[in-house]
Protein backbone atom coordinates (compact mmCIF):
# COMPACT_ATOMS: atom_id res chain seq x y z
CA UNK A 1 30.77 33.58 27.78
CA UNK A 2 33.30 30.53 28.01
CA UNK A 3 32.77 27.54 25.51
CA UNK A 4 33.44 24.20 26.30
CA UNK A 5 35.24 22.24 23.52
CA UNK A 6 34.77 18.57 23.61
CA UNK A 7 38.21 17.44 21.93
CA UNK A 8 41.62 15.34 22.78
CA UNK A 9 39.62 13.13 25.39
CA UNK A 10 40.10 9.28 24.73
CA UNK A 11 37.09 7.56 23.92
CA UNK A 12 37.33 3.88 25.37
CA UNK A 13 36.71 1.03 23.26
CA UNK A 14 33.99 -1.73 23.71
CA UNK A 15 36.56 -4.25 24.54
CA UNK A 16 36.86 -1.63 27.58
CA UNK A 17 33.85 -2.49 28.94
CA UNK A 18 33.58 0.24 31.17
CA UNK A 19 32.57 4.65 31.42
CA UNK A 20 35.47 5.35 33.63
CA UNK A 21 38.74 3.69 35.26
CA UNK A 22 40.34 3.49 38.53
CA UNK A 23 44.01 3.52 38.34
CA UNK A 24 45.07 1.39 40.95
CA UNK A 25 48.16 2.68 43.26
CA UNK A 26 51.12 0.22 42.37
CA UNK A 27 53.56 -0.15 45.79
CA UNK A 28 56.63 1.80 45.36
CA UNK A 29 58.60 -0.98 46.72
CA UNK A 30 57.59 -3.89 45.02
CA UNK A 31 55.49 -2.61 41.95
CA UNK A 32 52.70 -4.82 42.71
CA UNK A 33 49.08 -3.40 42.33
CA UNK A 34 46.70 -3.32 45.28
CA UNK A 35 42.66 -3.85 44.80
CA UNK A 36 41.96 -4.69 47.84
CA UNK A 37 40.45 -1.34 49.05
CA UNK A 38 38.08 -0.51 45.96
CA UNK A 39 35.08 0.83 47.30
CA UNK A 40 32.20 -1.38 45.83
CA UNK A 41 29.31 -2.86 46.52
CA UNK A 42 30.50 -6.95 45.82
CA UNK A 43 27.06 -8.64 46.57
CA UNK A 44 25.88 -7.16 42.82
CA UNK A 45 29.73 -7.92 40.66
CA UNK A 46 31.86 -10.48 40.45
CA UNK A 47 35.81 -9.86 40.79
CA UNK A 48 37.02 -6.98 39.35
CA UNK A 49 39.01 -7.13 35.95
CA UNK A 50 42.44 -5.18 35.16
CA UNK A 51 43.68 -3.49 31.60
CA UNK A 52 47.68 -3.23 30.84
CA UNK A 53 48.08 -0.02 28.94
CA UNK A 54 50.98 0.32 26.33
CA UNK A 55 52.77 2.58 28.76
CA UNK A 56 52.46 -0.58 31.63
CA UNK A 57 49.25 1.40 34.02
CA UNK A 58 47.26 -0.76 35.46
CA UNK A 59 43.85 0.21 35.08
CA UNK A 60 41.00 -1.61 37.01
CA UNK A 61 38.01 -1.58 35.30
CA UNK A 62 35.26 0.27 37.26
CA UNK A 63 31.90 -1.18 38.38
CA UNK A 64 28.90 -0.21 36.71
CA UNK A 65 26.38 2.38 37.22
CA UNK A 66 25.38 2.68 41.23
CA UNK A 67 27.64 -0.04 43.29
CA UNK A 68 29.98 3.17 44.14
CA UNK A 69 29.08 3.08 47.67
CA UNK A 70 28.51 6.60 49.47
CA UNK A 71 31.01 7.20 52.61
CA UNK A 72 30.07 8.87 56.18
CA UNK A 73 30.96 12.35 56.44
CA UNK A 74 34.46 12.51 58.47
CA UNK A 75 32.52 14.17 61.91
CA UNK A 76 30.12 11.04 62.11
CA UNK A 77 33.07 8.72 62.45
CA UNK A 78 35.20 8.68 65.85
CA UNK A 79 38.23 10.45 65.30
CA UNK A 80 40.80 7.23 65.33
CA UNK A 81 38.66 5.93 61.80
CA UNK A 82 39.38 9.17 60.72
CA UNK A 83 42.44 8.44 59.00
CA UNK A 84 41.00 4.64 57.27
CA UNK A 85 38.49 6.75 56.08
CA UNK A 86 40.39 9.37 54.52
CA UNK A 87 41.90 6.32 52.98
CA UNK A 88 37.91 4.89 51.85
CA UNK A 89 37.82 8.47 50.45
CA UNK A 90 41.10 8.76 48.24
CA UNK A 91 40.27 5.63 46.79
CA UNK A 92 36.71 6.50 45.25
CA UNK A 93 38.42 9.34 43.86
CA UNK A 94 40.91 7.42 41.48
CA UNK A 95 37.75 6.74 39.34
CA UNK A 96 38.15 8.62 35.44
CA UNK A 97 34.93 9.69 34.37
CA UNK A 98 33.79 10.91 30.49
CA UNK A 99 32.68 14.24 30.72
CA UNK A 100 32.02 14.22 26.97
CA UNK A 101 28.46 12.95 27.93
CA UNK A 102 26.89 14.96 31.17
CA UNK A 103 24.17 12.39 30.99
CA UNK A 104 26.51 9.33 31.76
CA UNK A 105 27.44 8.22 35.39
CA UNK A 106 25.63 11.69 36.79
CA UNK A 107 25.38 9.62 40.42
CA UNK A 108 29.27 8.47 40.36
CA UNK A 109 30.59 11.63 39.36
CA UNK A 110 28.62 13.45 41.71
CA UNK A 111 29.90 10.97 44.30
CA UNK A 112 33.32 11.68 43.55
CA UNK A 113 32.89 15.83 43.58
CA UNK A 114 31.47 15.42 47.20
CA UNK A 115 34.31 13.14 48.09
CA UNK A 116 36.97 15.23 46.91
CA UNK A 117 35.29 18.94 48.64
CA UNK A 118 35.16 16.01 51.85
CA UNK A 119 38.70 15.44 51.73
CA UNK A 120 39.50 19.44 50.95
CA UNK A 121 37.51 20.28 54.27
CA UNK A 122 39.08 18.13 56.14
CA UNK A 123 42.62 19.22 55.32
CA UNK A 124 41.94 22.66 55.49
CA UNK A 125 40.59 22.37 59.12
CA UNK A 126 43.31 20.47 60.57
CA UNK A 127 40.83 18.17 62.11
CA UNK A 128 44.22 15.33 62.28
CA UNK A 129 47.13 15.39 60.81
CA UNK A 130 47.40 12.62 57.59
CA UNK A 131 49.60 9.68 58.03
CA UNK A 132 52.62 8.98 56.30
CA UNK A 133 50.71 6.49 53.93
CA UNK A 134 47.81 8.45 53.70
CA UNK A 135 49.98 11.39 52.36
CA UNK A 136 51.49 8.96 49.70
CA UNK A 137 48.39 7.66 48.73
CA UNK A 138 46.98 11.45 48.36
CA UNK A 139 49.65 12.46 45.95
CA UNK A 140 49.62 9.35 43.63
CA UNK A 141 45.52 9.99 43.73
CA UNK A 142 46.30 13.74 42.83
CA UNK A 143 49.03 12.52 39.48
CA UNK A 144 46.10 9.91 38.41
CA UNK A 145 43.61 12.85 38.10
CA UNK A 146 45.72 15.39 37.12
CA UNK A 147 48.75 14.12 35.18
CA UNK A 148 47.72 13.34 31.60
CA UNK A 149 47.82 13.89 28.26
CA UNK A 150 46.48 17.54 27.05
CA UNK A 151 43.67 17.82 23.90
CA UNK A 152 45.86 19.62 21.10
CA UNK A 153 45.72 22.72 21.20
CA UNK A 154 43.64 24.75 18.62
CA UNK A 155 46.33 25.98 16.47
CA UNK A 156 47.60 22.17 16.05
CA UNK A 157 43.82 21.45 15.04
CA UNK A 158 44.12 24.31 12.55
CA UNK A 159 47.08 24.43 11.53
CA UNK A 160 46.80 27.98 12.20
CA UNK A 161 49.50 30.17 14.56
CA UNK A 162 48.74 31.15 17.69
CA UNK A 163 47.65 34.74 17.98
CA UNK A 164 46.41 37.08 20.87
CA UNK A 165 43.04 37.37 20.15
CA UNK A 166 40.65 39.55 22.71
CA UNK A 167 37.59 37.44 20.65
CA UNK A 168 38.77 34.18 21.00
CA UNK A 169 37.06 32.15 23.52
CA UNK A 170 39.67 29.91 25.80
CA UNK A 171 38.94 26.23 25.55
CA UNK A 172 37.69 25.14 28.94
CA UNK A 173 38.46 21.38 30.47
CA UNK A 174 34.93 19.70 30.99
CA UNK A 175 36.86 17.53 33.67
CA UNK A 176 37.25 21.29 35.52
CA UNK A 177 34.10 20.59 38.24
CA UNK A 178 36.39 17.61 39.58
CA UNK A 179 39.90 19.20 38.72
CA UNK A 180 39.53 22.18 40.55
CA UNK A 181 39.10 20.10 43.90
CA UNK A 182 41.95 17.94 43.14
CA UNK A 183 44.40 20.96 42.66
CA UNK A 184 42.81 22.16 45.70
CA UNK A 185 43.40 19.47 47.44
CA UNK A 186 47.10 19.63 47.00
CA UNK A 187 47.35 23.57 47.28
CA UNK A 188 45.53 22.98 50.96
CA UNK A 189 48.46 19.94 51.68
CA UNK A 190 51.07 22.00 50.42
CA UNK A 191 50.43 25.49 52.41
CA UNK A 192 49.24 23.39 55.44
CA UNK A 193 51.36 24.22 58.52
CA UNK A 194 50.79 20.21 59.54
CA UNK A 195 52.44 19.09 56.36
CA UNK A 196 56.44 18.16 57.27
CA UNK A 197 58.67 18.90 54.13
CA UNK A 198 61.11 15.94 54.83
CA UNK A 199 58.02 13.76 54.33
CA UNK A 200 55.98 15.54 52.02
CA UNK A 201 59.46 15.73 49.62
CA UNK A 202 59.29 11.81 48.84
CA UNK A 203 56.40 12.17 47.21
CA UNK A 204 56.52 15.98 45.79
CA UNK A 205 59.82 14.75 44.42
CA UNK A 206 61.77 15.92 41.01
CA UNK A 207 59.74 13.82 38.72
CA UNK A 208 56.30 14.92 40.45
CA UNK A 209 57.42 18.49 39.97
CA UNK A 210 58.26 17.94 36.17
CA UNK A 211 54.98 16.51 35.27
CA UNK A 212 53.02 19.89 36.97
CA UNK A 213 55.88 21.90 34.71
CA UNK A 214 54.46 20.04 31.39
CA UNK A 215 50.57 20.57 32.86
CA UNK A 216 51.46 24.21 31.97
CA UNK A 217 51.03 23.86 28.68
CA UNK A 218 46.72 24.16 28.93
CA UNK A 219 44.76 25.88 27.45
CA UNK A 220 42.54 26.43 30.29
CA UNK A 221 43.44 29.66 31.68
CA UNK A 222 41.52 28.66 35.06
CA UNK A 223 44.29 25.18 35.57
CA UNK A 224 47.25 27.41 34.40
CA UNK A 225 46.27 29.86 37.24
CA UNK A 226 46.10 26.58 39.82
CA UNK A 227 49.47 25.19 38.69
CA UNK A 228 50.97 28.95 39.27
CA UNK A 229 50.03 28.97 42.82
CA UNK A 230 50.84 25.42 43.66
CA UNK A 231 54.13 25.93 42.00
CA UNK A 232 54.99 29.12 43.99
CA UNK A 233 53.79 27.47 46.85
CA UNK A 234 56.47 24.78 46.22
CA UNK A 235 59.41 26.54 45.66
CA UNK A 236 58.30 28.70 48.79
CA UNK A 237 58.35 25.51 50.88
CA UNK A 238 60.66 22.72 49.33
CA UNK A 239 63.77 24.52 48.98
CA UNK A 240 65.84 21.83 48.02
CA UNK A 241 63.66 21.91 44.37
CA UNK A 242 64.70 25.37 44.40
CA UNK A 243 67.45 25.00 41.60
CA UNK A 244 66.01 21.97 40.04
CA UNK A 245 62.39 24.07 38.97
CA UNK A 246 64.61 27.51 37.90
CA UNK A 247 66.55 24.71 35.34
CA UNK A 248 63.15 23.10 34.55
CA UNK A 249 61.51 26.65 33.49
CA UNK A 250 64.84 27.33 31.81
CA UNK A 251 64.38 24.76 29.55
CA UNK A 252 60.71 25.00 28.64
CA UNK A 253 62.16 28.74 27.82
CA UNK A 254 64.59 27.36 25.69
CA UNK A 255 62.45 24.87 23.80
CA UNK A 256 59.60 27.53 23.33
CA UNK A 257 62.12 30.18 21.65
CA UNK A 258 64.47 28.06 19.69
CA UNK A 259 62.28 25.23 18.60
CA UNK A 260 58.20 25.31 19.03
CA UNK A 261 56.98 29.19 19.47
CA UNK A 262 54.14 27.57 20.89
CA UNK A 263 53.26 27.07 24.81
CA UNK A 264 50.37 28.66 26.51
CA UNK A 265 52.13 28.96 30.44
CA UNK A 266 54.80 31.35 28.77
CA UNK A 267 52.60 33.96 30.78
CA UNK A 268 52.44 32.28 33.97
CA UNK A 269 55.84 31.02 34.79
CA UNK A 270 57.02 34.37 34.58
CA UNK A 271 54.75 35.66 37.21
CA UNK A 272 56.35 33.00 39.14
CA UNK A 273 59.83 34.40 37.96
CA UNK A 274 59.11 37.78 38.78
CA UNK A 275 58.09 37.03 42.45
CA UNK A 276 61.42 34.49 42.52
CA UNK A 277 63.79 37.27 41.13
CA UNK A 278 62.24 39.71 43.56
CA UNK A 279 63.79 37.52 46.51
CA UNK A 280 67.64 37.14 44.83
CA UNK A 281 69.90 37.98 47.17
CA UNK A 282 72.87 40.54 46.41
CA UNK A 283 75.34 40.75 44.78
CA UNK A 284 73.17 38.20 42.46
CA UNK A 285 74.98 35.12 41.17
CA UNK A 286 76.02 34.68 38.13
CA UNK A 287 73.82 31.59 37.42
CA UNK A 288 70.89 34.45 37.78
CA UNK A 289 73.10 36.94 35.38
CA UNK A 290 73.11 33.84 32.41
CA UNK A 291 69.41 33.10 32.96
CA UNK A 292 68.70 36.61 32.17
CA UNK A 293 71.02 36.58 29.03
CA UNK A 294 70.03 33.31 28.00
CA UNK A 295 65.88 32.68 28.22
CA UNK A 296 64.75 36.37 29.48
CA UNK A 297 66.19 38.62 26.62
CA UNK A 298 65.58 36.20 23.87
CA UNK A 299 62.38 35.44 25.10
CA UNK A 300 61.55 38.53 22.78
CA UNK A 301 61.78 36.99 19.80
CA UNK A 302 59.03 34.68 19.06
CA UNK A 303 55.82 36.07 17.31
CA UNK A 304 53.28 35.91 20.67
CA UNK A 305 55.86 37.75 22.40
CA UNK A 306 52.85 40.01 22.79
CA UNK A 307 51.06 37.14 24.90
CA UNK A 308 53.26 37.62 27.92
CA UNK A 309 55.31 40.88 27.43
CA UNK A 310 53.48 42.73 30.54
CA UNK A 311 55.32 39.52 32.67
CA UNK A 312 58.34 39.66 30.49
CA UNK A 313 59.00 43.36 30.97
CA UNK A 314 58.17 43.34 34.64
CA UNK A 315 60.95 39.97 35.00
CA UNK A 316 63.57 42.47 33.18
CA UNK A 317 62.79 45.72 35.23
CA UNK A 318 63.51 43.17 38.27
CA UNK A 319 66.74 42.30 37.25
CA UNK A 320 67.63 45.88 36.35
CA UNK A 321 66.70 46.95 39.59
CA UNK A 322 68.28 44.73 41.62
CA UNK A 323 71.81 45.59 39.47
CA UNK A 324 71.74 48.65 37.86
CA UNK A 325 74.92 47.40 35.95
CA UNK A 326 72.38 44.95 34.12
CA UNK A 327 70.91 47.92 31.79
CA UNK A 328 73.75 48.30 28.84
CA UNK A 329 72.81 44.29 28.96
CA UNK A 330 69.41 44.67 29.01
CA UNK A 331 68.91 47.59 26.03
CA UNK A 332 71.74 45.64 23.92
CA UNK A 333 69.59 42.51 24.28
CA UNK A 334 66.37 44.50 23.25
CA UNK A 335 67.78 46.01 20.25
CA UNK A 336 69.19 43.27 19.44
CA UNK A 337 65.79 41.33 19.41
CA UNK A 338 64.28 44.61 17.99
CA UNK A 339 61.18 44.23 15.56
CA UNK A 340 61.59 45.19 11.99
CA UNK A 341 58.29 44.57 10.42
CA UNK A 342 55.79 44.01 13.31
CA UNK A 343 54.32 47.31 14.28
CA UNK A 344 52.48 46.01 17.23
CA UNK A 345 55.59 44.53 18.90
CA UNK A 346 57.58 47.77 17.94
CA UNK A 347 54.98 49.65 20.04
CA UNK A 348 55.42 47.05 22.81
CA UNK A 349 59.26 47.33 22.62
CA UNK A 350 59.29 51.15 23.20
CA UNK A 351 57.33 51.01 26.35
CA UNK A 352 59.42 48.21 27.77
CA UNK A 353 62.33 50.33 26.38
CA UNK A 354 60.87 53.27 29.03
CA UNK A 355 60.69 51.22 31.59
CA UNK A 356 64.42 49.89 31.51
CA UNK A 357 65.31 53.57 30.86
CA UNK A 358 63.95 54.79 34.17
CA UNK A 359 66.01 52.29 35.88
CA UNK A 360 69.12 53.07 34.03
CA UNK A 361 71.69 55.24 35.69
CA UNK A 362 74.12 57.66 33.83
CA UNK A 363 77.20 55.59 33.23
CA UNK A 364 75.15 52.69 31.75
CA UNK A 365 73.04 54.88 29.87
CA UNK A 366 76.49 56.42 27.94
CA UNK A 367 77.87 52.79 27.09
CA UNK A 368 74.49 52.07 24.82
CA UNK A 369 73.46 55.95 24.24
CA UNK A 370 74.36 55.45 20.23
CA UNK A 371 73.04 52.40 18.66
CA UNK A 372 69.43 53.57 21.35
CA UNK A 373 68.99 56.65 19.93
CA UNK A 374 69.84 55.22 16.49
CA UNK A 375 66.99 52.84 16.65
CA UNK A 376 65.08 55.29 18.41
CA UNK A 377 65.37 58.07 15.26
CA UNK A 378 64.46 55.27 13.29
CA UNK A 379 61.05 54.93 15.13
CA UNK A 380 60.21 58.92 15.31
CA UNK A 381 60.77 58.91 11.60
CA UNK A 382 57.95 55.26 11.45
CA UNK A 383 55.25 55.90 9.06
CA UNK A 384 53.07 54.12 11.82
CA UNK A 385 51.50 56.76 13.29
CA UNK A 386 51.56 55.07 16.79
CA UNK A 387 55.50 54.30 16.63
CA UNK A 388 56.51 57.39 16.10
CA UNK A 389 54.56 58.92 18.44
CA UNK A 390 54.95 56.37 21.11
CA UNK A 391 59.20 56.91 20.65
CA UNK A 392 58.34 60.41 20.91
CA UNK A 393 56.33 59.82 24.45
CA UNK A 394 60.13 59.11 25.50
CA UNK A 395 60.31 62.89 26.30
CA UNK A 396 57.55 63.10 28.15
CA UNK A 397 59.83 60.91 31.19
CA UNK A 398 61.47 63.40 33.44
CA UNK A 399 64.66 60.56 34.04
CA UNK A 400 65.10 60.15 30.51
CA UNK A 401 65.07 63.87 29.31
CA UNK A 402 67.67 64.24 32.48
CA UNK A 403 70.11 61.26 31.20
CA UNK A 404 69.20 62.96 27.25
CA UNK A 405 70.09 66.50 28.26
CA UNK A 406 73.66 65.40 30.57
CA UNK A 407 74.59 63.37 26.74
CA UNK A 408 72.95 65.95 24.54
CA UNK A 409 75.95 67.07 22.64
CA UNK A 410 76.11 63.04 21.40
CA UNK A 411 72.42 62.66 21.31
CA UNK A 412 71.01 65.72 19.54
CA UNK A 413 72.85 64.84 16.39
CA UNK A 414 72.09 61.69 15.69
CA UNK A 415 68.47 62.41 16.34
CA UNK A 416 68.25 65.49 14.58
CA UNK A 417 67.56 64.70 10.68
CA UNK A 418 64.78 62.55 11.94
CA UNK A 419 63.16 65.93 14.46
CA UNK A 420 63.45 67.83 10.92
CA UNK A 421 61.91 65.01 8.31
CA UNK A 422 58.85 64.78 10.54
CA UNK A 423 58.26 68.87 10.94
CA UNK A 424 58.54 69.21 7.18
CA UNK A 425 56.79 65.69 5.82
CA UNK A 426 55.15 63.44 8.43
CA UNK A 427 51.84 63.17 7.15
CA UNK A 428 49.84 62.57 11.20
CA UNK A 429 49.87 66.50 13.00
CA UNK A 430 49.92 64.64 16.36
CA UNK A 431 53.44 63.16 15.88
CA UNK A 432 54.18 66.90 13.71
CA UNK A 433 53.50 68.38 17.19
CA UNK A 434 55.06 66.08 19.57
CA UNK A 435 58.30 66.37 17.13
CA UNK A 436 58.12 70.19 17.11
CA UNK A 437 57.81 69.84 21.51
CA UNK A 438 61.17 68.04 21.03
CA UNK A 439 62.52 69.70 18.95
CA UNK A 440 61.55 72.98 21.07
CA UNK A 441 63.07 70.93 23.98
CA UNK A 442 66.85 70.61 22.32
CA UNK A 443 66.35 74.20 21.60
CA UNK A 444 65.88 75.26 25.30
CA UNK A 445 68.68 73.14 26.66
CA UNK A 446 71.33 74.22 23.87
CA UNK A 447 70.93 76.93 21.84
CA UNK A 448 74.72 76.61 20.11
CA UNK A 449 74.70 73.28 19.99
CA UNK A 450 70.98 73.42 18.34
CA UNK A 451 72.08 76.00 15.90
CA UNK A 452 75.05 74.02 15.25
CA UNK A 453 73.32 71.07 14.35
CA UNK A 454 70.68 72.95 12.32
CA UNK A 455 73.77 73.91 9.97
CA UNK A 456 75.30 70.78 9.46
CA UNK A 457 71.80 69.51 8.77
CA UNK A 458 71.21 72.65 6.20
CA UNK A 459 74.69 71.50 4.77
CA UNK A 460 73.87 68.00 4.34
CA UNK A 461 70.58 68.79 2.55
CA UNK A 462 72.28 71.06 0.39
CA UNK A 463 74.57 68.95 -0.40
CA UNK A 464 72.49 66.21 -1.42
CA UNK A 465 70.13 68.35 -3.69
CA UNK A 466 73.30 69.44 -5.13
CA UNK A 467 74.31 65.51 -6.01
CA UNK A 468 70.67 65.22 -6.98
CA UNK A 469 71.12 68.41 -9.50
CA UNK A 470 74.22 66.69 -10.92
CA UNK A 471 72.42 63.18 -11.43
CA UNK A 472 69.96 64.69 -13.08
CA UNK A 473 71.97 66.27 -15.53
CA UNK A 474 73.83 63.27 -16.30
CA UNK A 475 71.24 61.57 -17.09
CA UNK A 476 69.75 63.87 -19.28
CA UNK A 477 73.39 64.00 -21.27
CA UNK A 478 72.83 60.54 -21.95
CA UNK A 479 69.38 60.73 -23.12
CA UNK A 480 70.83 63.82 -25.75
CA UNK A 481 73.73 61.24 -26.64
CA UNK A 482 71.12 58.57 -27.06
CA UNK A 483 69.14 60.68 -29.16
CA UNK A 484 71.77 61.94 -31.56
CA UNK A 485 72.86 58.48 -31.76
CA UNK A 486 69.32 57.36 -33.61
């Protein structure tokens, strides 16, 4: 079950005066604020009042408790009111409410959650398409609700890092039973066939665009899912921000990996990347070729790599499928970025590592064949039970035995020693029986070349018991000479 943390909202003042604010629109033009259309009940208030924030928003000060006056439903009004109402309508739903009490303002808020399903409906039937104004007026309404500063997150709270935890229950917005609507809201004007793009651009402009970017960053999985489909949605349909949101991601990338290690969208704008990647046109720019050298790849460093490696590795397999000449890149990149002392991202690694492999044709597979199966005889050799066995899983891929046994004459011995410390030492019998498989594998391709390897290994044991022997017995010279010497 979800739990709903009450932290990170605002609590106003007394000098306030007020449980919730209406943020008036300002005119683009002239920066004035308009108050005129505040739905109230006058006959029980005077005038309304107006705070200056620090950051220069001007916030009216709402009414009190019941003067929010309830509008007509859009189908009891004749159809050319339709569009004043609509008006009526966004402007009730400007009002902030605190959801840190649910005993406070019950009527207003309620109010406002029947306004905003009322405005959804009556997008998403097409009933009359939304004046130029209107539309305006609808997206500053939308950035009042849903641009703002986000609670810190829990591991600023704690001090703690952020880790994948099945257990740990995702904080939850108590705003959500009035967000939702207002992200539906502009998910129904986006994907709306009545919406015109030239318009609808002035208003879902660069700086609109940035602000849903930094929205990512919430810890409520059920926004971050919103803000994915809204964003898709506008890089579908505005394809002049086409450029301008890959560079925006590209920089959240940037700042995640080289400075914070801390976002939780990571997951999420990738899904968008992997549906955006899927549509690059061939041959692919080089633009595309940097981003996946630049942000993709290194995106596997940071700890909670683990958070959004399923989205990460299916991003990569993308790129490696659309250019085949992208795997030597790719595998480089991963072993550069490989894991020395985190066993779960090792095991994480090695099935991405598949996954690239069974995309990889044979001349790309020969330019990074040596340093692979270096770091992969590392791994069979792991201690870690699962590492070893998951390298060893490698040879259960038809493609990749096929690419191993066409390079099997570079492959076999570098790989070898490793085949022969498990048999004889690893202490887990299902990695000693994979290895033997393997090892029974080599043998069936190559029987020379097996042999062959066999007696350089036999050589280079010998050899080394032999140094062994001979340290030994220098040692023990000394401890004679040191003996004699007392």
């Amino acid at each position: 079950m979800f739990k709903i943390i009450k932290r990170g909202h605002r609590k106003l003042s007394k000098s306030d005066g007020t449980d919730f604010g209406y943020v008036a629109p300002a005119n683009r033009n002239s920066g004035s604020v308009s108050t005129s259309d505040v739905v109230v009940n006058h006959a029980s208030i005077g005038p309304a009042s107006t705070l200056v924030t620090s950051t220069g928003a001007t916030i009216v000060v709402a009414p009190p408790s019941g003067t929010i006056e309830i509008l007509p439903l859009f189908k009891d009004v004749p159809a050319p009111e339709r569009q004043n109402l609509f008006l009526r309508k966004l402007q009730i739903c400007y009002y902030q409410f605190d959801f840190s009490d649910n005993l406070k303002m019950v009527r207003e808020k309620e109010i406002k959650r029947q306004t905003l399903a009322e405005l959804v409906d009556f997008l998403q039937s097409g009933s009359g398409k939304i004046t130029e104004s209107n539309q305006e007026e609808m997206v500053r309404m939308i950035s009042a609700n849903i641009i703002r500063c986000l609670p810190p997150g829990s591991h600023e709270n704690t001090g703690s890092e952020i880790i994948d935890s099945e257990d740990e229950e995702p904080y939850l917005e108590p705003s959500w039973i009035h967000l939702q609507l207002v992200y539906e809201l502009l998910l129904r004007y986006i994907v709306s066939s009545e919406t015109d793009t030239k318009i609808a651009k002035r208003y879902i402009d660069h700086s609109f665009v940035l602000k849903l970017l930094d929205l990512f960053d919430s810890e409520d999985p059920r926004e971050r899912d919103y803000l994915k489909t809204i964003l898709h949605r506008i890089y579908g349909k505005f394809m002049v921000h086409r450029p301008f949101i890959r560079k925006a991601i590209n920089n959240i990338f940037y700042q995640f990996i080289y400075e914070t290690e801390r976002h939780s969208g990571i997951g999420e704008l990738l899904e968008i990347l992997g549906s955006i990647i899927n549509g690059f046109a061939l041959p692919m720019k080089e633009e595309h070729k940097l981003f996946l050298v630049r942000a993709l790849i290194p995106l596997h460093k940071p700890k909670p790599v683990s958070m959004y490696q399923q989205q990460l590795s299916y991003c990569i397999i993308q790129f490696v499928e659309k250019d085949y000449k992208l795997a030597d890149t790719v595998i480089r990149g991963l072993l550069k970025y490989w894991p020395v002392t985190n066993c779960q991202k090792e095991v994480l690694f090695l099935g991405e590592l598949e996954d690239v492999l069974e995309a990889t044709q044979a001349a790309e597979f020969q330019r990074c064949m040596v340093p692979l199966f270096r770091r992969i005889a590392r791994c069979i050799n792991s201690y870690h039970f699962q590492i070893a066995e998951r390298a060893l899983f490698l040879w259960n891929n038809d493609h990749i035995v096929n690419l191993i046994a066409q390079n099997r004459s570079v492959i076999l011995p570098i790989i070898f020693e490793a085949l022969e410390k498990n048999v004889q030492s690893h202490w887990n019998q299902a990695v000693n029986g994979l290895t033997m498989n393997v090892r029974k594998m080599f043998l069936d391709m190559d029987v020379e070349l097996f042999e062959e390897c066999q007696n350089q290994y036999t050589e280079k044991m010998a050899m080394a018991e032999e140094l062994e022997e001979r340290r030994e017995s220098t040692w023990q010279r000394l401890e004679a000479a040191v003996k004699q010497g007392d």
